[in-house]
N, C-alpha and C. Protein backbone atom coordinates (compact mmCIF):
# COMPACT_ATOMS: atom_id res chain seq x y z
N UNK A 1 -41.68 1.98 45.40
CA UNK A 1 -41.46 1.64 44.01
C UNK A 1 -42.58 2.19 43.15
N UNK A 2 -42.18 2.03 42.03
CA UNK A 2 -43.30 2.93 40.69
C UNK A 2 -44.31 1.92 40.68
N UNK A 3 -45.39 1.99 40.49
CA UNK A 3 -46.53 1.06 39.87
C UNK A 3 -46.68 1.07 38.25
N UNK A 4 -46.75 -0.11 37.90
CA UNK A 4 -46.86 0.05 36.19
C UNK A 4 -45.66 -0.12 35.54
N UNK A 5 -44.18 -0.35 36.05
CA UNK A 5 -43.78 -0.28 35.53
C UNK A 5 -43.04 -1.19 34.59
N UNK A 6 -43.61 -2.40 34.80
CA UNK A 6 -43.38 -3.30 34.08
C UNK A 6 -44.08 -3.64 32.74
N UNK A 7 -43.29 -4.12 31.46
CA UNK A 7 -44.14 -3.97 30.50
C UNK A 7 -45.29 -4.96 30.46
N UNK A 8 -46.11 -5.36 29.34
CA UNK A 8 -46.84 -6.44 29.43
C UNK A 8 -46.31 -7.47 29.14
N UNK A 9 -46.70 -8.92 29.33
CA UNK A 9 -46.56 -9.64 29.46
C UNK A 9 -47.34 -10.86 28.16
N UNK A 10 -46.73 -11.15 26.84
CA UNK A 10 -47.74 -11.92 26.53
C UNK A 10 -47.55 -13.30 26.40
N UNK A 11 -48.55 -14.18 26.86
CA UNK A 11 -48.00 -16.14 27.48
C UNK A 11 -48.16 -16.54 25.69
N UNK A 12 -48.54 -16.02 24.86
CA UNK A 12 -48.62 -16.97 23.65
C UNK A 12 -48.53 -15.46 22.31
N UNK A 13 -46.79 -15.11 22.68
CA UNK A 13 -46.68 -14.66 21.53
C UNK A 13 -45.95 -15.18 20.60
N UNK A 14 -46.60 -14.97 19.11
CA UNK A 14 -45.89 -15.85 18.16
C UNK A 14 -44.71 -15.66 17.40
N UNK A 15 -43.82 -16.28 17.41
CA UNK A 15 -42.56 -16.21 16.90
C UNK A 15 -42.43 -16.75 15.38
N UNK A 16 -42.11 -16.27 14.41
CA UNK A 16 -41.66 -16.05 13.03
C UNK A 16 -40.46 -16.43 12.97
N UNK A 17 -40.06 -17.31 12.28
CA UNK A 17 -38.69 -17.71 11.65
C UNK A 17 -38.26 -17.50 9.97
N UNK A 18 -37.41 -17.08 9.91
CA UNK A 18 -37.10 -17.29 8.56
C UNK A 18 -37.56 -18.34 7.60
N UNK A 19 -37.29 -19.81 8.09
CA UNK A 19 -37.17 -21.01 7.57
C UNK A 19 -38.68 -20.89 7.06
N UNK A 20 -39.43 -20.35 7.88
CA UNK A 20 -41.28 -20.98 7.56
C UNK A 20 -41.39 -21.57 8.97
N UNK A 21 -41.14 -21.84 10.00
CA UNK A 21 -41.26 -22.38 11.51
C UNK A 21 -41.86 -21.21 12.05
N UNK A 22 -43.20 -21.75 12.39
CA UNK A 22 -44.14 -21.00 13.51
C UNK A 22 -44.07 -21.35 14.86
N UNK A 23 -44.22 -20.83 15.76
CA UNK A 23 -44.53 -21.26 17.50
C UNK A 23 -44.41 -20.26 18.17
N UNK A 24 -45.04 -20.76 19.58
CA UNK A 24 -45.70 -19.57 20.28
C UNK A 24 -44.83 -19.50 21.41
N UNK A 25 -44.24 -18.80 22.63
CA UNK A 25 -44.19 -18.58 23.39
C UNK A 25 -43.91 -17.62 24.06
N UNK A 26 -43.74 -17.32 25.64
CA UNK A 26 -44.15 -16.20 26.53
C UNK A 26 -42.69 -15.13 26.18
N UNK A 27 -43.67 -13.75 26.28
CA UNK A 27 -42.26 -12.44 25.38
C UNK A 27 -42.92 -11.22 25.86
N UNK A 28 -42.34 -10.22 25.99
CA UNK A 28 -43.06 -8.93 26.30
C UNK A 28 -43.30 -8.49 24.57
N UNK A 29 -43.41 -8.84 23.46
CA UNK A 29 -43.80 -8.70 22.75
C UNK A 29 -44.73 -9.85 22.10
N UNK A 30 -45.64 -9.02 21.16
CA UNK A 30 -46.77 -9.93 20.54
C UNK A 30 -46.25 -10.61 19.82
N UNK A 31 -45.28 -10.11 18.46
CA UNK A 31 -44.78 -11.00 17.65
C UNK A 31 -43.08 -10.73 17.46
N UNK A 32 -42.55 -11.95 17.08
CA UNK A 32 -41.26 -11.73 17.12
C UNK A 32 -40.79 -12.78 15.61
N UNK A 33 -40.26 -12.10 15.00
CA UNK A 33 -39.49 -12.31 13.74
C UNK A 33 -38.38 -12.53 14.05
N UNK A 34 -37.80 -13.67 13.30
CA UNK A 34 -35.96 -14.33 13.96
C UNK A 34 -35.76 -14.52 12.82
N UNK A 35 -34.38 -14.89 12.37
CA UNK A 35 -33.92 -15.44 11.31
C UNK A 35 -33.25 -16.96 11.73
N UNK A 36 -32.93 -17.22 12.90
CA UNK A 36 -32.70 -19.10 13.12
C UNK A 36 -33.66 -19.38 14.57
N UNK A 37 -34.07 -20.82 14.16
CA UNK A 37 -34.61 -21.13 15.08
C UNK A 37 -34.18 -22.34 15.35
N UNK A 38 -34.60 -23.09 16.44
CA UNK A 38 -33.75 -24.80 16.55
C UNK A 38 -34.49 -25.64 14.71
N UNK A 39 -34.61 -25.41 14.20
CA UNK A 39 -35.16 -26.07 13.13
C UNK A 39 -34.14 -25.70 12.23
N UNK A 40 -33.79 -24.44 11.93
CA UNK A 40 -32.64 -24.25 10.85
C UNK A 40 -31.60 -24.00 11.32
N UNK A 41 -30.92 -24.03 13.03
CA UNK A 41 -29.86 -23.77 13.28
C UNK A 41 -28.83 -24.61 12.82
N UNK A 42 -27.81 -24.32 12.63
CA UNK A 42 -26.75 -25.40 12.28
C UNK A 42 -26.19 -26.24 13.45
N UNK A 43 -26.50 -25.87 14.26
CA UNK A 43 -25.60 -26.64 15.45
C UNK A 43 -27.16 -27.65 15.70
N UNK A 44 -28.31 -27.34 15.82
CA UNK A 44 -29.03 -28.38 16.18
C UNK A 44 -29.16 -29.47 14.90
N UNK A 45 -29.51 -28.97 13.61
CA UNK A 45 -29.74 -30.06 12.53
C UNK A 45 -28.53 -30.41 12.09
N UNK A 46 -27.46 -29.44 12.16
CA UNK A 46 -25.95 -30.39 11.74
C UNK A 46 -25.72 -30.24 10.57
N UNK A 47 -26.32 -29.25 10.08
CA UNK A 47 -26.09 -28.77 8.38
C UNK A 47 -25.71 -27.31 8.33
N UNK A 48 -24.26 -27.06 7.52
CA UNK A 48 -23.44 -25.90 7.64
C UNK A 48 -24.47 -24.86 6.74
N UNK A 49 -25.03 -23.68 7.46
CA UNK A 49 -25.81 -22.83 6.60
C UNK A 49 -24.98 -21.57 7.06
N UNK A 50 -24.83 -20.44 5.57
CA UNK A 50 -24.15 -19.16 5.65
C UNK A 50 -25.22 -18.77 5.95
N UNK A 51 -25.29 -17.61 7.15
CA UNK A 51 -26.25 -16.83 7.72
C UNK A 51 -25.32 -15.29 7.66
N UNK A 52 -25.89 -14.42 6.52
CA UNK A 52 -25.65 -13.44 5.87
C UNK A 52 -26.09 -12.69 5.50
N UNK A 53 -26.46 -11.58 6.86
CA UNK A 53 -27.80 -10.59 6.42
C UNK A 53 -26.83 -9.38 5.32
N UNK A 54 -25.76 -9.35 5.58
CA UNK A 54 -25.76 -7.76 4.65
C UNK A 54 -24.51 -8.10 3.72
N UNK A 55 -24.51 -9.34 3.06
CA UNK A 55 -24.18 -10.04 1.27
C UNK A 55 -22.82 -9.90 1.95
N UNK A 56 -22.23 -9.90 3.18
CA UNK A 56 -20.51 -10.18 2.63
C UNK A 56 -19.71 -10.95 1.78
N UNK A 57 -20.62 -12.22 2.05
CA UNK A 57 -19.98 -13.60 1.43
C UNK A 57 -19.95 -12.84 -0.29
N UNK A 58 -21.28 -12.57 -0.69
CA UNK A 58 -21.75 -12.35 -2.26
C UNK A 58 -20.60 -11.27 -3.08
N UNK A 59 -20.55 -10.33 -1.82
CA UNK A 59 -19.09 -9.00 -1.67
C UNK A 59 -17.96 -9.51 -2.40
N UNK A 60 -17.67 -10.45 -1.14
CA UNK A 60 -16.42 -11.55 -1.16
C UNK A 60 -15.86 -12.02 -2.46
N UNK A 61 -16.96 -12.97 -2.75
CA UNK A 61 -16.87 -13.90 -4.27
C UNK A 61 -16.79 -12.52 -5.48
N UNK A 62 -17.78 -11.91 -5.51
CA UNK A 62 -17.57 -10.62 -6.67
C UNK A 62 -15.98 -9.78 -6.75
N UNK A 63 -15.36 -9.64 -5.52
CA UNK A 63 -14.21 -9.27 -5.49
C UNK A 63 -13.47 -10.26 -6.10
N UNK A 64 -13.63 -11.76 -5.78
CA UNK A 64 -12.45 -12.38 -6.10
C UNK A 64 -12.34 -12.78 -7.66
N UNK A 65 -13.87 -12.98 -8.07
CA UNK A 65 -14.08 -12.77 -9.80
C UNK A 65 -13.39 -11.63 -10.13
N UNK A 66 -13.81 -10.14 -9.90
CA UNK A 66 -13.18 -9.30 -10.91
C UNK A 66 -11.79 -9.55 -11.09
N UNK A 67 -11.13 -10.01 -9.67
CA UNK A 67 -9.30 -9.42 -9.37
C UNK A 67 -9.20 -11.00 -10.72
N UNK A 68 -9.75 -11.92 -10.22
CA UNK A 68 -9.00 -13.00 -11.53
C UNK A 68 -9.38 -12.55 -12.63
N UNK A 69 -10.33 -11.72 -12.93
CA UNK A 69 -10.32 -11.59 -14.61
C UNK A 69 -9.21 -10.47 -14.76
N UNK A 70 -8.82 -9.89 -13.47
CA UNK A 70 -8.09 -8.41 -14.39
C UNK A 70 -6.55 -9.29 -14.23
N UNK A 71 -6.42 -9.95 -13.80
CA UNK A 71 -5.18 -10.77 -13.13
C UNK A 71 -4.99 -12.07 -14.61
N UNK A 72 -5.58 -12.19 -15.28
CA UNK A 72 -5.72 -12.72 -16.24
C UNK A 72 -5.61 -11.75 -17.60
N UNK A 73 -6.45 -10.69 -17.91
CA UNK A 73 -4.91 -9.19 -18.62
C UNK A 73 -3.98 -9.00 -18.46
N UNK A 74 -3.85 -9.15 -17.39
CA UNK A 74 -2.62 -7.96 -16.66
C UNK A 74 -1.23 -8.63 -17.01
N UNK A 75 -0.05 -8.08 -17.43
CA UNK A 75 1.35 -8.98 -17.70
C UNK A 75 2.18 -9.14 -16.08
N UNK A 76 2.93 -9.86 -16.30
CA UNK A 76 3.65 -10.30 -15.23
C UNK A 76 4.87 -9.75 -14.61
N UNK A 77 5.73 -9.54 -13.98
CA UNK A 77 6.33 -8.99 -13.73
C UNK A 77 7.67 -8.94 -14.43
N UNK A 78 7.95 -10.57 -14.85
CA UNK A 78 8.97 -10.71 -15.66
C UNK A 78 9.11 -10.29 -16.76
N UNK A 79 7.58 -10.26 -17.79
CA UNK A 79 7.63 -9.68 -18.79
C UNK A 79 7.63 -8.38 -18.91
N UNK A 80 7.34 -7.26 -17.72
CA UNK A 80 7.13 -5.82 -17.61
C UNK A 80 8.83 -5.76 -17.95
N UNK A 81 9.56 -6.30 -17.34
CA UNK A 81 10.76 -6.04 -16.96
C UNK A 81 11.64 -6.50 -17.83
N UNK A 82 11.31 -7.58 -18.81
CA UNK A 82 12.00 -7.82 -19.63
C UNK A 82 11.95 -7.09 -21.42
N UNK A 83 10.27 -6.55 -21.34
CA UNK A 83 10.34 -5.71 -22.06
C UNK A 83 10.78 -4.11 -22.09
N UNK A 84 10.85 -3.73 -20.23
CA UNK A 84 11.72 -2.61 -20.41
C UNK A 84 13.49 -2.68 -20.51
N UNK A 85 14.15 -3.89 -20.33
CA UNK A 85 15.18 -4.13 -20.58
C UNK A 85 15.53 -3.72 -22.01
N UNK A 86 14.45 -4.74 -22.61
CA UNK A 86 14.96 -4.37 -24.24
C UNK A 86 14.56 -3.05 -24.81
N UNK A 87 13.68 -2.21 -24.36
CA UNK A 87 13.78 -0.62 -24.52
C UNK A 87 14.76 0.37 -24.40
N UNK A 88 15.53 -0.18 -23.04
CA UNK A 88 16.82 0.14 -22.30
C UNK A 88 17.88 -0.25 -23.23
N UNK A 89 17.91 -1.31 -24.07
CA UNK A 89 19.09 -1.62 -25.22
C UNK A 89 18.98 -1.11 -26.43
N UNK A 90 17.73 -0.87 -26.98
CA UNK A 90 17.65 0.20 -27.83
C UNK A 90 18.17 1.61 -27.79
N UNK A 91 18.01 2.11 -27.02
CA UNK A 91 18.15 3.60 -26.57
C UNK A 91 19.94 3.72 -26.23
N UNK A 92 20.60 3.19 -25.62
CA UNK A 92 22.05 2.68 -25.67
C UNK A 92 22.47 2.69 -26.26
N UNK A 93 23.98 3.38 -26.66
CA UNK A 93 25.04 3.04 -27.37
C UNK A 93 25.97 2.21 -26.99
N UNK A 94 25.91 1.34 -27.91
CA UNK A 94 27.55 0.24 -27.00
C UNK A 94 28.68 0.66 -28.04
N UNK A 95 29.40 1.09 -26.99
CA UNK A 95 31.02 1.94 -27.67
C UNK A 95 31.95 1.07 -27.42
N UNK A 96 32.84 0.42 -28.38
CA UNK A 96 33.58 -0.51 -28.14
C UNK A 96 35.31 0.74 -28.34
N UNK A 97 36.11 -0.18 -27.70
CA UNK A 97 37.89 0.22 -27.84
C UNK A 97 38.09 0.68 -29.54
N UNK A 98 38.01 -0.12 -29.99
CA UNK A 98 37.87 0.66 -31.92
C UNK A 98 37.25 1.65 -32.13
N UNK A 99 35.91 1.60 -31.87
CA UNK A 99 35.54 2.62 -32.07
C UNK A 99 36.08 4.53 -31.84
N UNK A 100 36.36 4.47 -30.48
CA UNK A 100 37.21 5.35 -29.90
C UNK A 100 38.30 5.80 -29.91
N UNK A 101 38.76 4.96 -30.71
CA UNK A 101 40.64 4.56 -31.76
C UNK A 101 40.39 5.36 -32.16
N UNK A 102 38.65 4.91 -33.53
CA UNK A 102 38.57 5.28 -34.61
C UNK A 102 38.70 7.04 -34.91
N UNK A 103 37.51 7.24 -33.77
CA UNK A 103 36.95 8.89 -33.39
C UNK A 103 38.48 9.28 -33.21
N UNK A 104 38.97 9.51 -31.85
CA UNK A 104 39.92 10.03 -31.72
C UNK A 104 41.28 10.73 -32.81
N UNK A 105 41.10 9.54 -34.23
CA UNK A 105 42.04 9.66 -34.87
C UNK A 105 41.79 10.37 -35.84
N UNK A 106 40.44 10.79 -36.03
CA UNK A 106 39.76 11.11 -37.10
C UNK A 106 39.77 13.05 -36.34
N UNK A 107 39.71 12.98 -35.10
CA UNK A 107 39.68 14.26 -34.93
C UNK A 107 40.79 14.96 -34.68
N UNK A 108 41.96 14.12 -35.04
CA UNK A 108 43.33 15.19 -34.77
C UNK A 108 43.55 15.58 -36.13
């Protein structure tokens, strides 16, 4: 087997938490930075915390603001449709039986 090849070993390296919780123990590294530790985990203190390194949640909520404000402009479907109806009756001729009497008689 190789000699050396194990890394070092340190019995009191200190661990960094997010919360502000310091403590020491054995790691092949000197220091170690965490973001939960039993002090702010949710399953040990029993308090629901969003743990959200890259803003989805913040993503999330900003999406759902803009869509209600544009969703709050925006017309509805009934009214899209009921104002192209009445565009559609403008543009229309309604030709009734008289009328066609009328023409017909007028052009012989």
């Amino acid at each position: 087997m190789k000699k050396d090849i194990q890394p070092k070993y340190y019995e009191k390296a200190k661990v960094i938490c997010a919360c502000g919780n310091n403590f020491t123990t054995g790691s092949t590294q000197a220091e170690l930075k965490i973001e939960l530790c039993s002090m702010c985990h949710p399953f040990y203190t029993g308090k629901q915390k969003l743990v959200d390194t890259a803003r989805r949640v913040e993503k999330f909520e900003a999406k759902v603001k803009v869509k209600d404000a544009v969703a709050k402009t925006r017309k509805g479907k009934t009214v899209k449709r009921a104002a192209k109806d009445a565009t559609r009756a403008k543009r229309t001729v309604k030709v009734s039986m008289k009328d066609l009497e009328t023409k017909t008689k007028k052009g012989k």
